[in-house]
PDB file of N, CA and C in Angstrom:
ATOM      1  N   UNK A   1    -158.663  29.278-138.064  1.00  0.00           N
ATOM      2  CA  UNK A   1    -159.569  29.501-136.955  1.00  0.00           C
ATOM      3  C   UNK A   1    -160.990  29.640-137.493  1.00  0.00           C
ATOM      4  N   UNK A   2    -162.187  28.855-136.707  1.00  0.00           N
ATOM      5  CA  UNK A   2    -163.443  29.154-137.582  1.00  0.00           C
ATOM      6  C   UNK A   2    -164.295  30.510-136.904  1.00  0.00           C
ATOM      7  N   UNK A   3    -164.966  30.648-137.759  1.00  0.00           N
ATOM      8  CA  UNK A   3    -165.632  32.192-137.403  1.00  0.00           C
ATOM      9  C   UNK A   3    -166.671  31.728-137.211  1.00  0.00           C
ATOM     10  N   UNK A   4    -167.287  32.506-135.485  1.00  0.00           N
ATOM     11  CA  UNK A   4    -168.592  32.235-134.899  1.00  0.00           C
ATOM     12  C   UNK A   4    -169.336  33.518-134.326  1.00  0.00           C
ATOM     13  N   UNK A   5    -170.652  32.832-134.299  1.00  0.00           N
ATOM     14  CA  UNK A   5    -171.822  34.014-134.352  1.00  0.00           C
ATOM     15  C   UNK A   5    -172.358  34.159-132.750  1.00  0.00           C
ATOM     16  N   UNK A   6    -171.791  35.600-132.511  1.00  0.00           N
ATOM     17  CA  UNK A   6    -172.006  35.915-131.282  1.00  0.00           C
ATOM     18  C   UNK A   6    -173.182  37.079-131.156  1.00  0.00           C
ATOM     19  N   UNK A   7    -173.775  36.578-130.173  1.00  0.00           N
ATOM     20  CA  UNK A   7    -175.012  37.268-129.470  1.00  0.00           C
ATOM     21  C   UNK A   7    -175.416  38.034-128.071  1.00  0.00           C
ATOM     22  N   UNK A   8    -175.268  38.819-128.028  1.00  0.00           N
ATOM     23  CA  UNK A   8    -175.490  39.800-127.210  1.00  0.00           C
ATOM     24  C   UNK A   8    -176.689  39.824-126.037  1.00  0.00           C
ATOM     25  N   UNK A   9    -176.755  38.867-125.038  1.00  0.00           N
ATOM     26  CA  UNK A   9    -178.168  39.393-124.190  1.00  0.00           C
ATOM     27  C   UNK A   9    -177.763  40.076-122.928  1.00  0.00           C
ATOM     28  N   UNK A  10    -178.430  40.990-122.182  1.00  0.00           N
ATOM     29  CA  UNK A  10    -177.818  41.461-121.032  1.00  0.00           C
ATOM     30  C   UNK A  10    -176.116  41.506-120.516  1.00  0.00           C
ATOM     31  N   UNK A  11    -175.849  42.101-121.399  1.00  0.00           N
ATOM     32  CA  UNK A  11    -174.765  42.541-121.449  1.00  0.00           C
ATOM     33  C   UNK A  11    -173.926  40.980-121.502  1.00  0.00           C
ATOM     34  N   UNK A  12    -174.264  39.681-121.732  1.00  0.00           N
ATOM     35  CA  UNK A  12    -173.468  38.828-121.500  1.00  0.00           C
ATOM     36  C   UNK A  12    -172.953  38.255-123.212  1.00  0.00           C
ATOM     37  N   UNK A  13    -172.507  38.045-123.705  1.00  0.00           N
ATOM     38  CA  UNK A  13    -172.463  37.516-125.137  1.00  0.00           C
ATOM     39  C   UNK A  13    -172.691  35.669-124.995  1.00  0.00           C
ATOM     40  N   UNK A  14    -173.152  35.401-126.108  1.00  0.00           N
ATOM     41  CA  UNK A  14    -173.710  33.759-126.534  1.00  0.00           C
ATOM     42  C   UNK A  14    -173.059  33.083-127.559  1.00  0.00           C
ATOM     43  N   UNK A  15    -172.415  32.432-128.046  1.00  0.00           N
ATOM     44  CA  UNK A  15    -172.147  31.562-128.821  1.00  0.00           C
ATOM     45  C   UNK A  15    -172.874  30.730-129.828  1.00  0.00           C
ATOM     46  N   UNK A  16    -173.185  31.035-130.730  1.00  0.00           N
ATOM     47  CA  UNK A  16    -174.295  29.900-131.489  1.00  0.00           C
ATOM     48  C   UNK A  16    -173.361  28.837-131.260  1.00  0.00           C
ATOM     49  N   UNK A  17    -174.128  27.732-130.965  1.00  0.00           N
ATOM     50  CA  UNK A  17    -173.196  26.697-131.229  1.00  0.00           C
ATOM     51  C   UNK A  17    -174.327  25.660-132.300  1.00  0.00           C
ATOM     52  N   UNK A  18    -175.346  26.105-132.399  1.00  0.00           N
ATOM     53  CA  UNK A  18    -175.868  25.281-133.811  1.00  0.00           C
ATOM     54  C   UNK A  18    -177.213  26.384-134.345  1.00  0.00           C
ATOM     55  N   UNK A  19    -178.008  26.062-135.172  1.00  0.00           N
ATOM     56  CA  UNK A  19    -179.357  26.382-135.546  1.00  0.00           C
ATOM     57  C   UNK A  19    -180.170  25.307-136.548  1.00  0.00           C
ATOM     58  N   UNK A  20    -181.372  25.314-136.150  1.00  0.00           N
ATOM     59  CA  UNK A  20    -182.199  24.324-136.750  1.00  0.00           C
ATOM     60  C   UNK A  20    -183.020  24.757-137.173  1.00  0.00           C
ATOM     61  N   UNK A  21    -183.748  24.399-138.090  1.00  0.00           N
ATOM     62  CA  UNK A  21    -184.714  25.170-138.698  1.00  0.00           C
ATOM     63  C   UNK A  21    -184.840  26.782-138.296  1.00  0.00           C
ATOM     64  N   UNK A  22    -185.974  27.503-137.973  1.00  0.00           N
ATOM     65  CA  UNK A  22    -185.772  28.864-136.975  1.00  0.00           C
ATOM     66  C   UNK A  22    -185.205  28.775-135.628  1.00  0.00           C
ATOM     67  N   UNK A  23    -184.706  27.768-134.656  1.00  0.00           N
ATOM     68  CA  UNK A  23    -184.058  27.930-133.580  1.00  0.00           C
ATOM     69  C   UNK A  23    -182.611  27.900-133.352  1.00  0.00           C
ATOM     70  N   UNK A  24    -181.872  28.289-132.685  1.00  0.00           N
ATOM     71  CA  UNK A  24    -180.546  29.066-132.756  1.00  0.00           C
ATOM     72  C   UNK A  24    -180.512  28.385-130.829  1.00  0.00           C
ATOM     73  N   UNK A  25    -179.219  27.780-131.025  1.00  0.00           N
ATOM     74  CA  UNK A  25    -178.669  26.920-129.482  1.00  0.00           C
ATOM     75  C   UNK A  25    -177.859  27.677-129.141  1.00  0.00           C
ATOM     76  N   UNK A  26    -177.861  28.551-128.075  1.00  0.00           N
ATOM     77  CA  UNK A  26    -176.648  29.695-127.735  1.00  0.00           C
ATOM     78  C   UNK A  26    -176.050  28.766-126.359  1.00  0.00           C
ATOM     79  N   UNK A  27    -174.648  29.613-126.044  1.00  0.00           N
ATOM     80  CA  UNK A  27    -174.118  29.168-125.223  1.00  0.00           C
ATOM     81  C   UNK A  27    -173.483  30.336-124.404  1.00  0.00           C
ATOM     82  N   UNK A  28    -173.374  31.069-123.189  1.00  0.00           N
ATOM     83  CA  UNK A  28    -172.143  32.044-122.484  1.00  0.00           C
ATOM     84  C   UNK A  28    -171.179  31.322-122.824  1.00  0.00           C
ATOM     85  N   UNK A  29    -170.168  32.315-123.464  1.00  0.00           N
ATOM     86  CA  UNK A  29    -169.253  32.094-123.417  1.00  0.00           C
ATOM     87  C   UNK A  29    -167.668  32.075-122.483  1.00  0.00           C
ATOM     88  N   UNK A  30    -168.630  32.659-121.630  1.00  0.00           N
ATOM     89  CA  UNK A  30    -167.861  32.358-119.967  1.00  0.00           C
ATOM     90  C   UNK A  30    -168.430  31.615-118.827  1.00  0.00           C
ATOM     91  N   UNK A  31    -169.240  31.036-119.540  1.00  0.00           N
ATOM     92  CA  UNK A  31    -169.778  29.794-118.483  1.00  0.00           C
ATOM     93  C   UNK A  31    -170.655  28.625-119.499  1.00  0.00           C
ATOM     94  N   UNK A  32    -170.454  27.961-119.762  1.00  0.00           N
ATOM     95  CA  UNK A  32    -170.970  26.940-120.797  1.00  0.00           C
ATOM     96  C   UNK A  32    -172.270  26.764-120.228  1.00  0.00           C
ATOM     97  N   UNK A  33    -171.926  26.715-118.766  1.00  0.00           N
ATOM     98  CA  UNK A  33    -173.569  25.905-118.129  1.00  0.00           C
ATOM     99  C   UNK A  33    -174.569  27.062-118.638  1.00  0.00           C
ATOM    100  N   UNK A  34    -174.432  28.145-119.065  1.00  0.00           N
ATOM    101  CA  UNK A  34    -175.866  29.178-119.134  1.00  0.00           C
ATOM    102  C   UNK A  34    -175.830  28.730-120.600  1.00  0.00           C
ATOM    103  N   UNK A  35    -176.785  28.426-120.797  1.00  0.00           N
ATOM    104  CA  UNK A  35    -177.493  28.432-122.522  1.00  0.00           C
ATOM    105  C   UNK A  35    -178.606  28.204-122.807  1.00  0.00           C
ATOM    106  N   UNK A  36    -179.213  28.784-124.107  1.00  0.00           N
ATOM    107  CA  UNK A  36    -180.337  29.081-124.127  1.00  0.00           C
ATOM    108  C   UNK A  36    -181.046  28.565-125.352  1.00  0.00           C
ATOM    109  N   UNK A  37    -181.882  28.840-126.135  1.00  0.00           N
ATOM    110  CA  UNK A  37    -182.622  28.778-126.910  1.00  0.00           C
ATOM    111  C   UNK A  37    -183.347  30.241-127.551  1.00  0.00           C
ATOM    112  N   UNK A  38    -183.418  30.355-128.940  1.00  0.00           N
ATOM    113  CA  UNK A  38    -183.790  31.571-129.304  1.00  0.00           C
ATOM    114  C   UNK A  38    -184.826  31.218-130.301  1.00  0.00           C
ATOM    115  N   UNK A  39    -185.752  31.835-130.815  1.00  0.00           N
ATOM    116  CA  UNK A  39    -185.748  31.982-132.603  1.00  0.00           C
ATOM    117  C   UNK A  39    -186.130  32.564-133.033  1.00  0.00           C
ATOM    118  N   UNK A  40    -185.469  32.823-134.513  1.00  0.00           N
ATOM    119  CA  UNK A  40    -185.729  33.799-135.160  1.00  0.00           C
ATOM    120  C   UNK A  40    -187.114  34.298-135.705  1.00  0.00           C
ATOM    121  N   UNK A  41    -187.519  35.569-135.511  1.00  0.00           N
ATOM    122  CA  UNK A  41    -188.646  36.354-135.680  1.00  0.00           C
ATOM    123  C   UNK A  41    -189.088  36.121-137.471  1.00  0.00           C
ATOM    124  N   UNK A  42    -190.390  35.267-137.840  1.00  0.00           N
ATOM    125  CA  UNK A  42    -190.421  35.421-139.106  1.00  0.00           C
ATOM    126  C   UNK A  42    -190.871  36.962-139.650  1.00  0.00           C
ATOM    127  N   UNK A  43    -190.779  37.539-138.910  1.00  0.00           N
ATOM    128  CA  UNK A  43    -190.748  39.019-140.198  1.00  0.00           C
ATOM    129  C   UNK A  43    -189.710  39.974-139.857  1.00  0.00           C
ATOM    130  N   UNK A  44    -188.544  39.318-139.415  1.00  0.00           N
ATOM    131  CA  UNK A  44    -187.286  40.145-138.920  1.00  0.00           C
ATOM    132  C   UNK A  44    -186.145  39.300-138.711  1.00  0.00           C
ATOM    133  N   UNK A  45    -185.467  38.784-139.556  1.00  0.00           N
ATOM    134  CA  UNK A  45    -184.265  37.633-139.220  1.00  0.00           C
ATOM    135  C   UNK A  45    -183.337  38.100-138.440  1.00  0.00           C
ATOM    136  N   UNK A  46    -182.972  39.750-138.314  1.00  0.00           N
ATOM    137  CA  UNK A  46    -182.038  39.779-136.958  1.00  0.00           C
ATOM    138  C   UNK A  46    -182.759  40.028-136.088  1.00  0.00           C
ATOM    139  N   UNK A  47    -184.336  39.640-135.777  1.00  0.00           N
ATOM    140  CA  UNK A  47    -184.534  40.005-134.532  1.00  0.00           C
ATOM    141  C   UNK A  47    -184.860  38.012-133.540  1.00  0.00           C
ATOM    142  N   UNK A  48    -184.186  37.997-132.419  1.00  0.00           N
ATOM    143  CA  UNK A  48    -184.775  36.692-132.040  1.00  0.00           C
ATOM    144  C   UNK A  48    -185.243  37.092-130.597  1.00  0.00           C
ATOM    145  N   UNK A  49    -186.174  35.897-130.815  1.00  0.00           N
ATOM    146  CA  UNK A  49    -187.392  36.036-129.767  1.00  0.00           C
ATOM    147  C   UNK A  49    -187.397  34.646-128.681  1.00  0.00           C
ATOM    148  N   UNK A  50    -187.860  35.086-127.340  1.00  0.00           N
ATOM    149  CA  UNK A  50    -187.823  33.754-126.082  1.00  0.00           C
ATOM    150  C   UNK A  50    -189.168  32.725-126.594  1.00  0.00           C
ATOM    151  N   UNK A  51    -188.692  31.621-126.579  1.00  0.00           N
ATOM    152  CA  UNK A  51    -189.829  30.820-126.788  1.00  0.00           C
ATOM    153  C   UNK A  51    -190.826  30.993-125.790  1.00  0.00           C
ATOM    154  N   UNK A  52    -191.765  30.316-126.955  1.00  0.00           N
ATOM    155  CA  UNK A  52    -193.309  31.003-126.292  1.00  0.00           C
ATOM    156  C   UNK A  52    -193.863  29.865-125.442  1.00  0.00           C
ATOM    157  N   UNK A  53    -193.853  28.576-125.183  1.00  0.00           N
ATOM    158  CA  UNK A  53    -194.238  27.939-124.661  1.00  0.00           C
ATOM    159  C   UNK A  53    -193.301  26.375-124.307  1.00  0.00           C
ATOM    160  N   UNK A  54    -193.661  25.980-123.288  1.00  0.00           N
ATOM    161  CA  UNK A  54    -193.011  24.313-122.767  1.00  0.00           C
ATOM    162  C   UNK A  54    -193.189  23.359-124.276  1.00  0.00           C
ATOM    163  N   UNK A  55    -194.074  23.604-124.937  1.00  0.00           N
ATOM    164  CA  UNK A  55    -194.302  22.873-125.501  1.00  0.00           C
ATOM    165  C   UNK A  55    -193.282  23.182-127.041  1.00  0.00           C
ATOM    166  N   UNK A  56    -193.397  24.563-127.224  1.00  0.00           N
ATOM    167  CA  UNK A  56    -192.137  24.581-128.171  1.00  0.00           C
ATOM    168  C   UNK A  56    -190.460  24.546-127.443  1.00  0.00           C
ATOM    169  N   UNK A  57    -190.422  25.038-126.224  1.00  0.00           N
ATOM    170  CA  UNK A  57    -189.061  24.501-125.736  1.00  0.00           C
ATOM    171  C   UNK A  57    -188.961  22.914-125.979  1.00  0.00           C
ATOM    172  N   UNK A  58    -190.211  21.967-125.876  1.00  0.00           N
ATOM    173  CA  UNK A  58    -189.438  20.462-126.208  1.00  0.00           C
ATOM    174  C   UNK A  58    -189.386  20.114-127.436  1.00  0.00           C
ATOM    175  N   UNK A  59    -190.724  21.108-128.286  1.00  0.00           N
ATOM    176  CA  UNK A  59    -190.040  20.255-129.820  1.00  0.00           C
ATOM    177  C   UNK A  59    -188.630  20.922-130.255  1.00  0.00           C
ATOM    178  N   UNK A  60    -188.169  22.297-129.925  1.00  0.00           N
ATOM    179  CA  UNK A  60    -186.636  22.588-130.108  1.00  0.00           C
ATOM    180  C   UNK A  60    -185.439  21.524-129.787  1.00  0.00           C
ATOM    181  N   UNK A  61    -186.016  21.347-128.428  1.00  0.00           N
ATOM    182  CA  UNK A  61    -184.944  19.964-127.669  1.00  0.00           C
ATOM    183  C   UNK A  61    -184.876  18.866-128.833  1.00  0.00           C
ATOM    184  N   UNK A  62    -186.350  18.600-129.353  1.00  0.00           N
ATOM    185  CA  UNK A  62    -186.192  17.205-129.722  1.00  0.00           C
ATOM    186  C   UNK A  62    -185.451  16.986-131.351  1.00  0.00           C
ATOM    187  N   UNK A  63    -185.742  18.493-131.893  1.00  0.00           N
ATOM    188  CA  UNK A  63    -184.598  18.661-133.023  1.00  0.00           C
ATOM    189  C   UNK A  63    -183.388  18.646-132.738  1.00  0.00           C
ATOM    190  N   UNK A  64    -183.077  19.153-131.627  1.00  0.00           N
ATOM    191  CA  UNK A  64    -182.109  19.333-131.262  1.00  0.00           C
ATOM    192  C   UNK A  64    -181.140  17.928-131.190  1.00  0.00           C
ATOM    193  N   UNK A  65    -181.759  16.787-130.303  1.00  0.00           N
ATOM    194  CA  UNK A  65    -181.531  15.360-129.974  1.00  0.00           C
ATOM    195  C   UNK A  65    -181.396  14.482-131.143  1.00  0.00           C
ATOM    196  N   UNK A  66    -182.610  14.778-131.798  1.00  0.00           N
ATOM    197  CA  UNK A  66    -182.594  14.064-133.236  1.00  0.00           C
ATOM    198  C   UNK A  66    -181.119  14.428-134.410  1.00  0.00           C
ATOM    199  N   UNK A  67    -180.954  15.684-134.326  1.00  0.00           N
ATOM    200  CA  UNK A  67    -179.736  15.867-135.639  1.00  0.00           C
ATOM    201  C   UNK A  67    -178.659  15.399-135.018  1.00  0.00           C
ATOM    202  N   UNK A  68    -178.405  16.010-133.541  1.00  0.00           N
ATOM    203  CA  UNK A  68    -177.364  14.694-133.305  1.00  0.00           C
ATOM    204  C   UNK A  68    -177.235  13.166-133.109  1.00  0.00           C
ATOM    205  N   UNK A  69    -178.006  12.716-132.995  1.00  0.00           N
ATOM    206  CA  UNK A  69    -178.246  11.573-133.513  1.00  0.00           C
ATOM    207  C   UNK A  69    -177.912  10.595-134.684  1.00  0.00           C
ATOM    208  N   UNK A  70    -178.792  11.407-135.783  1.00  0.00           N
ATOM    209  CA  UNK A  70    -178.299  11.125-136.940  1.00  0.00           C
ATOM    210  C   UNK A  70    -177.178  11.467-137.050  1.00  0.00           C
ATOM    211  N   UNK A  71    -176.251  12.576-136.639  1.00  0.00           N
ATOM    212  CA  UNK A  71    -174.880  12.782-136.742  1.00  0.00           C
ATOM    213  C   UNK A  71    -174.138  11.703-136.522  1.00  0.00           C
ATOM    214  N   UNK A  72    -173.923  10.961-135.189  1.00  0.00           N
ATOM    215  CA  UNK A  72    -173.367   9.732-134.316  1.00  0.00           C
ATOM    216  C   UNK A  72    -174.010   8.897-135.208  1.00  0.00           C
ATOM    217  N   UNK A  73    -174.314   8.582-135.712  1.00  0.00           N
ATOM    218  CA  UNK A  73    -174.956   7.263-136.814  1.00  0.00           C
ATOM    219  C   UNK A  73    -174.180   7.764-137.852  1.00  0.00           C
ATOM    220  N   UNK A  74    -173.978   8.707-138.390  1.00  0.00           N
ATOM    221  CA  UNK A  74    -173.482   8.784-140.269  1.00  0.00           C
ATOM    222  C   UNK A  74    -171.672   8.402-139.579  1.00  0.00           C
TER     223      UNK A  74
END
């Protein structure tokens, strides 16, 4: 069985289901459709923080799009 990294927000727990550079792809784990985006605080690695702007929510996305990508290609 593999061991996964669960996260705690409002009382609901998250699923990492990847991380990229500092951003971390969570998922509820009782409802797939809620998921989020986090990242990690550079002067506190257990602390993560809501992105700060539209503009870093799309470059997250677009790492996000890109590694799988290259994944489906290798």
């Amino acid at each position: 069985m593999k061991e996964v990294d669960i996260y705690t927000f409002d009382d609901k727990n998250y699923v990492l289901l990847d991380r990229i550079e500092d951003y971390l792809f969570l998922s509820n784990e009782k409802n797939d459709h809620d998921m989020m985006i986090r990242k990690v605080d550079a002067d506190d690695e257990e602390t993560l923080l809501p992105l700060e702007s539209d503009e870093e929510f799309e470059k997250a996305l677009l790492l996000l799009v890109t590694k799988k990508l290259k994944e489906e290609e290798s």
